[in-house]
PDB file of N, CA and C in Angstrom:
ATOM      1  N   UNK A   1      21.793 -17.907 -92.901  1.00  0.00           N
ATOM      2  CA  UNK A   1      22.362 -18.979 -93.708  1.00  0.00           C
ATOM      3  C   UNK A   1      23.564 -18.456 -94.490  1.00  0.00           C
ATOM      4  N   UNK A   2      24.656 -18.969 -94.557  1.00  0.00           N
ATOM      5  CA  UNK A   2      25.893 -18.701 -95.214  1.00  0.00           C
ATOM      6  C   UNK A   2      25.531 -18.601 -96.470  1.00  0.00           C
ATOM      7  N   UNK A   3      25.773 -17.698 -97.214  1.00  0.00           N
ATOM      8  CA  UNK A   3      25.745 -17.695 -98.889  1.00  0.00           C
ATOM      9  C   UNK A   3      26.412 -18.270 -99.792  1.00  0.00           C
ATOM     10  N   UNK A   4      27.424 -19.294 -99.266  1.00  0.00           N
ATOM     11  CA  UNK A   4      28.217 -19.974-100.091  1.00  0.00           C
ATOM     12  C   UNK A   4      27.436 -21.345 -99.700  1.00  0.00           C
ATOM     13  N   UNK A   5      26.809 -21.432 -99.182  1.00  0.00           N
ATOM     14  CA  UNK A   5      26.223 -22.424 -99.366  1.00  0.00           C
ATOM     15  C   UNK A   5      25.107 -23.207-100.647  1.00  0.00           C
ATOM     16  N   UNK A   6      24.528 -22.696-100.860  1.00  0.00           N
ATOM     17  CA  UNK A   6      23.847 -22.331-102.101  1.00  0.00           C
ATOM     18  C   UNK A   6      24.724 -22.971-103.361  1.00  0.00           C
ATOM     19  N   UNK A   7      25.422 -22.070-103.169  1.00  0.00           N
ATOM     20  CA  UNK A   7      26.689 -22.193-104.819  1.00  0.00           C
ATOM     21  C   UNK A   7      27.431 -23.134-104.839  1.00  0.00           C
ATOM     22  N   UNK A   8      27.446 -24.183-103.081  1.00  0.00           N
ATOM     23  CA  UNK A   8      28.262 -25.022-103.104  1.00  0.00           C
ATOM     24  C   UNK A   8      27.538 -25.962-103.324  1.00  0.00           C
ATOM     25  N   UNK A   9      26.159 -26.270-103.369  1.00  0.00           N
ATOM     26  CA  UNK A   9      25.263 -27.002-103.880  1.00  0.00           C
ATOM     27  C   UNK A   9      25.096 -27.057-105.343  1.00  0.00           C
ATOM     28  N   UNK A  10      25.337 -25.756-105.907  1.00  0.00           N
ATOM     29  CA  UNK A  10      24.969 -25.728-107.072  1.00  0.00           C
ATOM     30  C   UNK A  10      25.736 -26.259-107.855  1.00  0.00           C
ATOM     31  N   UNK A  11      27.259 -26.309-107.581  1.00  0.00           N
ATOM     32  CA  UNK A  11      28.492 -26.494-107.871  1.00  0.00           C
ATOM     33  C   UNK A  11      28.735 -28.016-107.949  1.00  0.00           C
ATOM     34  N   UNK A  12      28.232 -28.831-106.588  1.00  0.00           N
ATOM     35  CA  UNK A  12      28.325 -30.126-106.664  1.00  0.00           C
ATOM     36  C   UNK A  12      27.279 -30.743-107.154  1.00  0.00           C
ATOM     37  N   UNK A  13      26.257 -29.973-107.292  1.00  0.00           N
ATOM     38  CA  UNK A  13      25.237 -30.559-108.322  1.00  0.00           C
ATOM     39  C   UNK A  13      25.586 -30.679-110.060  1.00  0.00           C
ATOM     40  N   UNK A  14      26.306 -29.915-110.318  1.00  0.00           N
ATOM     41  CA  UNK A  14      26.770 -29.848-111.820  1.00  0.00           C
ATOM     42  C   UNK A  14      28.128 -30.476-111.978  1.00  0.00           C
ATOM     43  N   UNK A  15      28.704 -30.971-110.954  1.00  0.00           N
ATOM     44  CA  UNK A  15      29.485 -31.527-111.045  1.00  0.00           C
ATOM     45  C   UNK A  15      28.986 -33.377-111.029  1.00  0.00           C
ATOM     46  N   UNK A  16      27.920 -33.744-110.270  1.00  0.00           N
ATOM     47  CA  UNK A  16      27.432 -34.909-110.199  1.00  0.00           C
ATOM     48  C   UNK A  16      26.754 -35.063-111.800  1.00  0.00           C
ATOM     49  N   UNK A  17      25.912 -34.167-112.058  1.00  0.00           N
ATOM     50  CA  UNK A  17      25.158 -34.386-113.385  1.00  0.00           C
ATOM     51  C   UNK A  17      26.047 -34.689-114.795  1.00  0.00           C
ATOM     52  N   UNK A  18      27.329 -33.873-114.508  1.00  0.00           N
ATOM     53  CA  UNK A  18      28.071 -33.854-115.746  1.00  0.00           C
ATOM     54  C   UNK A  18      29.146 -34.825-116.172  1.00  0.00           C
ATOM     55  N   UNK A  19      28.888 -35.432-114.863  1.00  0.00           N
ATOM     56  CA  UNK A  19      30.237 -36.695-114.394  1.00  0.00           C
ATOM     57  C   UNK A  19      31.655 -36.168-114.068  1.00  0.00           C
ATOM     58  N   UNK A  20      31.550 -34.981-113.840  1.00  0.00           N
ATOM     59  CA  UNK A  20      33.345 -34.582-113.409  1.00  0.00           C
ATOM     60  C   UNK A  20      33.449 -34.853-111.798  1.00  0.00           C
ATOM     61  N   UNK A  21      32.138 -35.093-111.227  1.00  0.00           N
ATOM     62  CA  UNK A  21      32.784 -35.848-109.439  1.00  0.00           C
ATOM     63  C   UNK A  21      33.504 -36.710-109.886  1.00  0.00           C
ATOM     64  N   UNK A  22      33.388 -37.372-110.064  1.00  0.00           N
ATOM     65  CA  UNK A  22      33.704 -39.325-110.880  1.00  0.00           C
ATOM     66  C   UNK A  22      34.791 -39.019-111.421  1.00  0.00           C
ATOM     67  N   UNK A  23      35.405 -38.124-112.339  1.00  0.00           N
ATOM     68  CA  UNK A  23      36.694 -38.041-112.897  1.00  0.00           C
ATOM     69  C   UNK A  23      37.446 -37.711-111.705  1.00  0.00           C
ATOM     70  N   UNK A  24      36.953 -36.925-111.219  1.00  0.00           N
ATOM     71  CA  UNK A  24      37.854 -36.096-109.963  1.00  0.00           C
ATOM     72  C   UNK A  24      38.235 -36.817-109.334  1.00  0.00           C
ATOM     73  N   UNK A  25      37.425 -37.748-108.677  1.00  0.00           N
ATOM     74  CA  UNK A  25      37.699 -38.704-107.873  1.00  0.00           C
ATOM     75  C   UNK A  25      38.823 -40.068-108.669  1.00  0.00           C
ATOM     76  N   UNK A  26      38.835 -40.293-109.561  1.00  0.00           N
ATOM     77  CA  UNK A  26      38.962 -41.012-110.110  1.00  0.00           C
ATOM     78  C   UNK A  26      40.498 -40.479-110.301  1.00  0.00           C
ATOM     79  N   UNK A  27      40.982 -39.062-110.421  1.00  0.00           N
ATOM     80  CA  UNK A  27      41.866 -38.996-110.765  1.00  0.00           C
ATOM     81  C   UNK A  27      42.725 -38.376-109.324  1.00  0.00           C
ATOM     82  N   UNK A  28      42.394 -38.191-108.519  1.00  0.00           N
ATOM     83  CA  UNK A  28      42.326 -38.530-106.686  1.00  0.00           C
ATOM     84  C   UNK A  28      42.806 -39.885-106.720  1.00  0.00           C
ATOM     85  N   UNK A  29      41.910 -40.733-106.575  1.00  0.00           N
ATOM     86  CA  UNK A  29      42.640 -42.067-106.714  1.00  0.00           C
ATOM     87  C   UNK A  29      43.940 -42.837-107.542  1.00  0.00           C
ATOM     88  N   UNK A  30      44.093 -42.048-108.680  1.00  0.00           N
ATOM     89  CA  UNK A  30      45.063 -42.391-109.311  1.00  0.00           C
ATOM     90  C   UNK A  30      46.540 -42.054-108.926  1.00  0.00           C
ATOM     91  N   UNK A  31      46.145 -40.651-108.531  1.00  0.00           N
ATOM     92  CA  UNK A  31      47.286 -39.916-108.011  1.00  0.00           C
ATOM     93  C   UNK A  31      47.655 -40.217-106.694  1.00  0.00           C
ATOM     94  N   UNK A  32      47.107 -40.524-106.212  1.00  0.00           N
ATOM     95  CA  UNK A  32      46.864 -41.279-104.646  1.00  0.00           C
ATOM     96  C   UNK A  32      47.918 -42.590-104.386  1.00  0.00           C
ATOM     97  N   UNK A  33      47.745 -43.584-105.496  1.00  0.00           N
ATOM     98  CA  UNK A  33      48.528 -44.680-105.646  1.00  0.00           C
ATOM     99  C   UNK A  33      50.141 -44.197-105.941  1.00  0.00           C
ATOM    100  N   UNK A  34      50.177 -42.925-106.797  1.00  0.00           N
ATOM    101  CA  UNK A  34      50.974 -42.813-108.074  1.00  0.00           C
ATOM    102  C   UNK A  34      52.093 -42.179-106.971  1.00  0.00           C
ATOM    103  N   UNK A  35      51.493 -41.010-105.710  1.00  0.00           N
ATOM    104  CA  UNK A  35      52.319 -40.537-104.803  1.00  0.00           C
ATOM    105  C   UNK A  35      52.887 -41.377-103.544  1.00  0.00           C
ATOM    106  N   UNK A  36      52.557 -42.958-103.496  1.00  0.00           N
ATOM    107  CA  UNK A  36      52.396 -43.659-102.967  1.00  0.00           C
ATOM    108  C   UNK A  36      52.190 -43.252-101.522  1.00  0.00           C
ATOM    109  N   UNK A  37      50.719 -42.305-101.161  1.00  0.00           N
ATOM    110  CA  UNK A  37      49.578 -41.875-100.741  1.00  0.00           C
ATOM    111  C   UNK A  37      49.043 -43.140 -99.916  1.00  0.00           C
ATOM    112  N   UNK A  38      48.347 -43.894-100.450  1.00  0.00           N
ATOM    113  CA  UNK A  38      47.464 -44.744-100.104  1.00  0.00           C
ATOM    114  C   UNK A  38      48.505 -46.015 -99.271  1.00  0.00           C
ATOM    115  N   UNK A  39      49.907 -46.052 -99.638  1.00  0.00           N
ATOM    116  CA  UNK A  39      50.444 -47.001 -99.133  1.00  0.00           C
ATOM    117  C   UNK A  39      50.984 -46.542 -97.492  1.00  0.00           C
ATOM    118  N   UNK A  40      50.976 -44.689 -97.542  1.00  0.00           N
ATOM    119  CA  UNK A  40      51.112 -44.823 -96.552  1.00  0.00           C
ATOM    120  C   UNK A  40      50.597 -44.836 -95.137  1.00  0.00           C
ATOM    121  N   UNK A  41      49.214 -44.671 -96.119  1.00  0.00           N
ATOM    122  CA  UNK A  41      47.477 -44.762 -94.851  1.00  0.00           C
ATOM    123  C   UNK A  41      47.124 -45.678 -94.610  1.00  0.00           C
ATOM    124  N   UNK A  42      47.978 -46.703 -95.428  1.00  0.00           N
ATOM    125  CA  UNK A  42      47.721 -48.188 -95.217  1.00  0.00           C
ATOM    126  C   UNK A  42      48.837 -48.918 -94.015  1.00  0.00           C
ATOM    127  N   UNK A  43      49.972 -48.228 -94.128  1.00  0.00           N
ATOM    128  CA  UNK A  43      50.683 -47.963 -92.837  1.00  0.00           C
ATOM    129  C   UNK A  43      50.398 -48.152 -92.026  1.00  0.00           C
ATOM    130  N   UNK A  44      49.749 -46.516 -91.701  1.00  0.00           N
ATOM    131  CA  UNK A  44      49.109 -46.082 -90.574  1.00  0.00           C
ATOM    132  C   UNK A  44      48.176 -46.536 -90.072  1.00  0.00           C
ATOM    133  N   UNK A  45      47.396 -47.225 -90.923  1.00  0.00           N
ATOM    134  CA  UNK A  45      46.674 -48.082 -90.150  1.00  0.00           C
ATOM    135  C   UNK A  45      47.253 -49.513 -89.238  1.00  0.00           C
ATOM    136  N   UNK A  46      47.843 -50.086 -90.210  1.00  0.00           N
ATOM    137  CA  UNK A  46      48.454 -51.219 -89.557  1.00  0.00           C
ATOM    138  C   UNK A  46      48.811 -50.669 -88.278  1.00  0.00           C
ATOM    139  N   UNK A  47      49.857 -49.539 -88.227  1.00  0.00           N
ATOM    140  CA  UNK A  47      50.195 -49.063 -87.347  1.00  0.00           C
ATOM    141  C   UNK A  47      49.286 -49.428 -85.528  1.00  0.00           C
ATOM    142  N   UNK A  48      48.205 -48.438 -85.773  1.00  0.00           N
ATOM    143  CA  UNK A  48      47.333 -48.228 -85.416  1.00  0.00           C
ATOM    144  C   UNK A  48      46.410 -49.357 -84.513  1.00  0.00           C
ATOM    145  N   UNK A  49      46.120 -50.731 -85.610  1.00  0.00           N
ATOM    146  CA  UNK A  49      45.879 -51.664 -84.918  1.00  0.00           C
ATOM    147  C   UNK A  49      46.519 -52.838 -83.843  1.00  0.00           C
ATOM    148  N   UNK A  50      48.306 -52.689 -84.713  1.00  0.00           N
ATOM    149  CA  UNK A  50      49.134 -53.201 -83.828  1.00  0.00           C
ATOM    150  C   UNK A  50      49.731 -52.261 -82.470  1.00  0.00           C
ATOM    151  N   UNK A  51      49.068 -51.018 -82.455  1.00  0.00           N
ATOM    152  CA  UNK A  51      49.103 -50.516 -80.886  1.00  0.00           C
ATOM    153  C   UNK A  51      48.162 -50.635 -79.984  1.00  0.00           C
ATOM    154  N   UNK A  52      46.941 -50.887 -80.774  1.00  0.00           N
ATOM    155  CA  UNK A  52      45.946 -51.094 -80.052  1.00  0.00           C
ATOM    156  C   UNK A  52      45.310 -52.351 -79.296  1.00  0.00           C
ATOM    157  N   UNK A  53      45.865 -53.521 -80.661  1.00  0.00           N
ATOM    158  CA  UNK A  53      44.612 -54.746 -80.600  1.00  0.00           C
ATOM    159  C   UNK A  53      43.860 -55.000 -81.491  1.00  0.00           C
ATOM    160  N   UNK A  54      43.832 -55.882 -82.400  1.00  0.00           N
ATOM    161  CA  UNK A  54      42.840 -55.865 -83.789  1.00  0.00           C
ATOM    162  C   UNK A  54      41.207 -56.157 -82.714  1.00  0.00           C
ATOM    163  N   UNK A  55      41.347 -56.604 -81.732  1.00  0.00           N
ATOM    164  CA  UNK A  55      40.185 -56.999 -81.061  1.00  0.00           C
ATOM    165  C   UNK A  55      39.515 -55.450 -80.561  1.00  0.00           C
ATOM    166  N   UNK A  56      40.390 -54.473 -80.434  1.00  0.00           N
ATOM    167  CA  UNK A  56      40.182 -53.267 -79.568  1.00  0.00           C
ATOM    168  C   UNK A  56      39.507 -52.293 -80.846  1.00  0.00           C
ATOM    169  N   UNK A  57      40.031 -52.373 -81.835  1.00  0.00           N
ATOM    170  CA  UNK A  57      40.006 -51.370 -82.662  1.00  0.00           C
ATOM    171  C   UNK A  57      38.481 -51.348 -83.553  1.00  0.00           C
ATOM    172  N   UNK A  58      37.523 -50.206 -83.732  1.00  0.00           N
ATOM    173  CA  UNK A  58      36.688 -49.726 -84.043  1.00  0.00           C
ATOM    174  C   UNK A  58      36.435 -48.998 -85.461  1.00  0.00           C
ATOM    175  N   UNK A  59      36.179 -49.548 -86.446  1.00  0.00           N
ATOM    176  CA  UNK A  59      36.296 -48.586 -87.455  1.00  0.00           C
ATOM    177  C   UNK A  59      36.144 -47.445 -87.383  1.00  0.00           C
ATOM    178  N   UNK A  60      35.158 -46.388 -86.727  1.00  0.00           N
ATOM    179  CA  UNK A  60      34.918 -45.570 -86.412  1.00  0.00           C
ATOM    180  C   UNK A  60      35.955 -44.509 -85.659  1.00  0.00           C
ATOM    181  N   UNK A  61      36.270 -45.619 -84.563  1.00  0.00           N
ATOM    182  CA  UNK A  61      37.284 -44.838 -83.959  1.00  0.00           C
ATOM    183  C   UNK A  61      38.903 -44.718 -84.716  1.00  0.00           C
ATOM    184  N   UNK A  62      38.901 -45.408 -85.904  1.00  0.00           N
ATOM    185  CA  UNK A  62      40.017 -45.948 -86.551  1.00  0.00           C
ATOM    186  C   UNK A  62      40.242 -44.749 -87.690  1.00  0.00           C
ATOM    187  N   UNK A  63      38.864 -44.535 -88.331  1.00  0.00           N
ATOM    188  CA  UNK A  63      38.889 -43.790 -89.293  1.00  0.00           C
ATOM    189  C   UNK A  63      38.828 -42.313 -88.773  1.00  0.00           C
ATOM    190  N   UNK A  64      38.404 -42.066 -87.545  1.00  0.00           N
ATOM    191  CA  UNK A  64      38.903 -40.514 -87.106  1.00  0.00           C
ATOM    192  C   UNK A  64      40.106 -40.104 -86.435  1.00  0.00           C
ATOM    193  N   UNK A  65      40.645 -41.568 -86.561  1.00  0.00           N
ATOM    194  CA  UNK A  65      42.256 -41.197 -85.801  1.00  0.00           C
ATOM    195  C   UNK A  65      43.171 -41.475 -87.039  1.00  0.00           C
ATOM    196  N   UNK A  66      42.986 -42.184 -88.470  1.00  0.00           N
ATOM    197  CA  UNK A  66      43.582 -41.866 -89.179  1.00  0.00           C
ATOM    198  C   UNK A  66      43.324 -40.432 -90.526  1.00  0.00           C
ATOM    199  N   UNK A  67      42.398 -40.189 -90.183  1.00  0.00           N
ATOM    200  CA  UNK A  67      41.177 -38.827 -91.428  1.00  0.00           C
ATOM    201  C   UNK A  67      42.707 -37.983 -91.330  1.00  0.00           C
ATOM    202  N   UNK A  68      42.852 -37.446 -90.293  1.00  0.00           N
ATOM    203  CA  UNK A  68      43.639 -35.812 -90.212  1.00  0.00           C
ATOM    204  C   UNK A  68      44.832 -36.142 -90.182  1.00  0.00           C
ATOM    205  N   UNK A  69      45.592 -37.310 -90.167  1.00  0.00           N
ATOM    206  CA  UNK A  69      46.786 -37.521 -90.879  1.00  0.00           C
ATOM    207  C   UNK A  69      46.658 -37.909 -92.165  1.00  0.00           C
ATOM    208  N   UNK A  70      45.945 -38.478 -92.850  1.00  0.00           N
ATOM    209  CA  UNK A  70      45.454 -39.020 -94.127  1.00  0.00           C
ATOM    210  C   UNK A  70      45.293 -37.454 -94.892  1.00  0.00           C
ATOM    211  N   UNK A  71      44.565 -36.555 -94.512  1.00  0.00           N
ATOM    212  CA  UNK A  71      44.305 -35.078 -94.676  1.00  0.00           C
ATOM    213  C   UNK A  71      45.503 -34.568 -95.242  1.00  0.00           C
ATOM    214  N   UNK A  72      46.563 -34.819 -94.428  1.00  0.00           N
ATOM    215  CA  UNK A  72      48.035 -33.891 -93.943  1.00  0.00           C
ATOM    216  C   UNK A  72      48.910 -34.482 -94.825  1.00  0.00           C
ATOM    217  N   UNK A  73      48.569 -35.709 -95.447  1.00  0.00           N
ATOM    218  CA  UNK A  73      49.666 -36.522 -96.200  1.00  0.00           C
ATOM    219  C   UNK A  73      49.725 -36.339 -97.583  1.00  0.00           C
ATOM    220  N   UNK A  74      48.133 -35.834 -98.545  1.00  0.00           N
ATOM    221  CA  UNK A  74      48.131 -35.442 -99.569  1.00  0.00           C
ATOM    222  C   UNK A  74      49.177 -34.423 -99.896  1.00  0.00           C
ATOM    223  N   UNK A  75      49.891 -34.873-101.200  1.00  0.00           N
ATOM    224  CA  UNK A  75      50.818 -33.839-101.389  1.00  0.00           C
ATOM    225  C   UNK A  75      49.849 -32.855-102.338  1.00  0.00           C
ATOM    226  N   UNK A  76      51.080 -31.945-101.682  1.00  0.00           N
ATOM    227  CA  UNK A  76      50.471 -30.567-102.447  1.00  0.00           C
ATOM    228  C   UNK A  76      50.231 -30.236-104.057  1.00  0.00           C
ATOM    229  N   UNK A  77      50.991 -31.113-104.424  1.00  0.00           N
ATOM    230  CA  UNK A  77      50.714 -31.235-106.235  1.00  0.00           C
ATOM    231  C   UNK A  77      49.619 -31.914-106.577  1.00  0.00           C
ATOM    232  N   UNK A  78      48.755 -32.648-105.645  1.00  0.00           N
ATOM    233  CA  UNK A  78      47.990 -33.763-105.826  1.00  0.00           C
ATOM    234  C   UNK A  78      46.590 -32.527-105.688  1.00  0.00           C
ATOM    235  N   UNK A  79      46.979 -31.367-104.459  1.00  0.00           N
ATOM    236  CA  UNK A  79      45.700 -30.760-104.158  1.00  0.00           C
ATOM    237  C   UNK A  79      45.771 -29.779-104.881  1.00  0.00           C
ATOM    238  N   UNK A  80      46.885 -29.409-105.616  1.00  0.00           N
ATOM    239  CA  UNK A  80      46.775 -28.575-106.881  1.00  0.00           C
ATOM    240  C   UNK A  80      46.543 -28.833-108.446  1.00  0.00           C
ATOM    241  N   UNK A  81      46.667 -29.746-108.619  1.00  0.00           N
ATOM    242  CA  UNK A  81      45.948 -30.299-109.698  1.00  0.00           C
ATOM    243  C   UNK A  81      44.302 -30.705-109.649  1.00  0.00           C
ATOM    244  N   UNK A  82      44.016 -31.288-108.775  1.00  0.00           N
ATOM    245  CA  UNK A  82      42.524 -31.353-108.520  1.00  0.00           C
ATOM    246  C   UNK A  82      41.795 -29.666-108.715  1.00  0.00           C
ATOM    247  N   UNK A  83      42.707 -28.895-108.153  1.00  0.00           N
ATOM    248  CA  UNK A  83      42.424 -27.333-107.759  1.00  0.00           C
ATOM    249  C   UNK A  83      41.905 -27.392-108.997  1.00  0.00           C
ATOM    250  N   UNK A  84      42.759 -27.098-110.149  1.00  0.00           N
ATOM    251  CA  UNK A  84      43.122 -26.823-111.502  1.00  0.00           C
ATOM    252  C   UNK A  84      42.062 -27.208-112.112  1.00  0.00           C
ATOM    253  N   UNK A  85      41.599 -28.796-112.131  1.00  0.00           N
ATOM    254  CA  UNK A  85      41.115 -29.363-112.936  1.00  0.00           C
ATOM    255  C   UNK A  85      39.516 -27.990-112.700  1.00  0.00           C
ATOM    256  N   UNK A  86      39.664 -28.220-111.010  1.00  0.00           N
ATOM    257  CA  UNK A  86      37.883 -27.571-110.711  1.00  0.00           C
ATOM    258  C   UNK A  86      37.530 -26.446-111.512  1.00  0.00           C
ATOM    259  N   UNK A  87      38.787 -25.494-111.131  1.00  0.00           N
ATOM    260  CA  UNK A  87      38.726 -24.133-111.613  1.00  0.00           C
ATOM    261  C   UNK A  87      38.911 -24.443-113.015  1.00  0.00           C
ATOM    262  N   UNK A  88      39.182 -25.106-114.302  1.00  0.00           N
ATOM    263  CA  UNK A  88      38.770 -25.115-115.021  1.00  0.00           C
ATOM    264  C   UNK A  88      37.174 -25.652-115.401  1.00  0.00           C
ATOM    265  N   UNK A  89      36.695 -26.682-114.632  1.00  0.00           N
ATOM    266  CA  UNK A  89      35.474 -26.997-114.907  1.00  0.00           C
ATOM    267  C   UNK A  89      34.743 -25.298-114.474  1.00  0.00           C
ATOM    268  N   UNK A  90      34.612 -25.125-113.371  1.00  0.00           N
ATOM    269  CA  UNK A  90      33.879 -23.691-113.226  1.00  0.00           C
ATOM    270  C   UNK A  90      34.189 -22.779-114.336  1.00  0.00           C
ATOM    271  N   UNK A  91      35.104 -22.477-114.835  1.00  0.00           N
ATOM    272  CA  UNK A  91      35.326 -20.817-115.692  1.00  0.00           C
ATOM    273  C   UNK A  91      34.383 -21.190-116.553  1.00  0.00           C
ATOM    274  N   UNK A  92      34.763 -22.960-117.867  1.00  0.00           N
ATOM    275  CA  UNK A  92      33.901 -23.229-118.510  1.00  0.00           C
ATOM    276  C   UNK A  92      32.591 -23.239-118.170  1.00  0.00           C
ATOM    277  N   UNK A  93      31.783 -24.012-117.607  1.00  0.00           N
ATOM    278  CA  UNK A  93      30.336 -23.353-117.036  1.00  0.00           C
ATOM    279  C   UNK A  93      30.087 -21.984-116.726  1.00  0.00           C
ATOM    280  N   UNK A  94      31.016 -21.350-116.173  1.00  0.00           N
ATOM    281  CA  UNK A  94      30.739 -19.757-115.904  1.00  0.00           C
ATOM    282  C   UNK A  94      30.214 -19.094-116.979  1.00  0.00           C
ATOM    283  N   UNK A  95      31.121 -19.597-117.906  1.00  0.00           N
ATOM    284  CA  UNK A  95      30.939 -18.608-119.253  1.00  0.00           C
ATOM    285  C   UNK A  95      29.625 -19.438-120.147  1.00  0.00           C
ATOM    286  N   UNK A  96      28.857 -20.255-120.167  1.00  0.00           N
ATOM    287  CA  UNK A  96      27.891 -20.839-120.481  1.00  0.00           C
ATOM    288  C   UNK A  96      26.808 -19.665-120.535  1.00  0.00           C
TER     289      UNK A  96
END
């Protein structure tokens, strides 16, 4: 069994209990709008269905053909601030 596994449980467990998923996310979403992020996965989707067929198209198959461009589109200030926020939630608990 991988040993980071464990800690990554432990990690998202204290993160659920303490409510900082919910901020995180919350501030994911904000930043999301703010990089106008979300407008352009909203694009891509359109995209997506007008190549296909709204009749053809599968959520399933929709959401794994847009995930890894959606992935690729977060800007990097967006995944460094989230970084930030974490690694400050961890040091504080660390030192607890």
């Amino acid at each position: 069994m991988n040993k980071g596994v464990p800690m990554r449980v432990a990690i998202n467990q204290k993160l659920i209990e303490t409510g900082e998923r919910e901020h995180l996310k919350e501030l994911l979403r904000a930043k999301s709008i703010e990089c106008g992020w979300k407008n352009q996965l909203k694009t891509s989707c359109k995209e997506v269905i007008k190549e296909k067929g709204l009749e053809h198209v599968i959520v399933d198959d929709l959401l794994a053909e847009i995930t890894p461009k959606g992935r690729a589109l977060v800007p990097d200030s967006v995944k460094k601030a989230l970084l930030q926020r974490i690694r400050t939630f961890l040091a504080y608990y660390a030192s607890l």
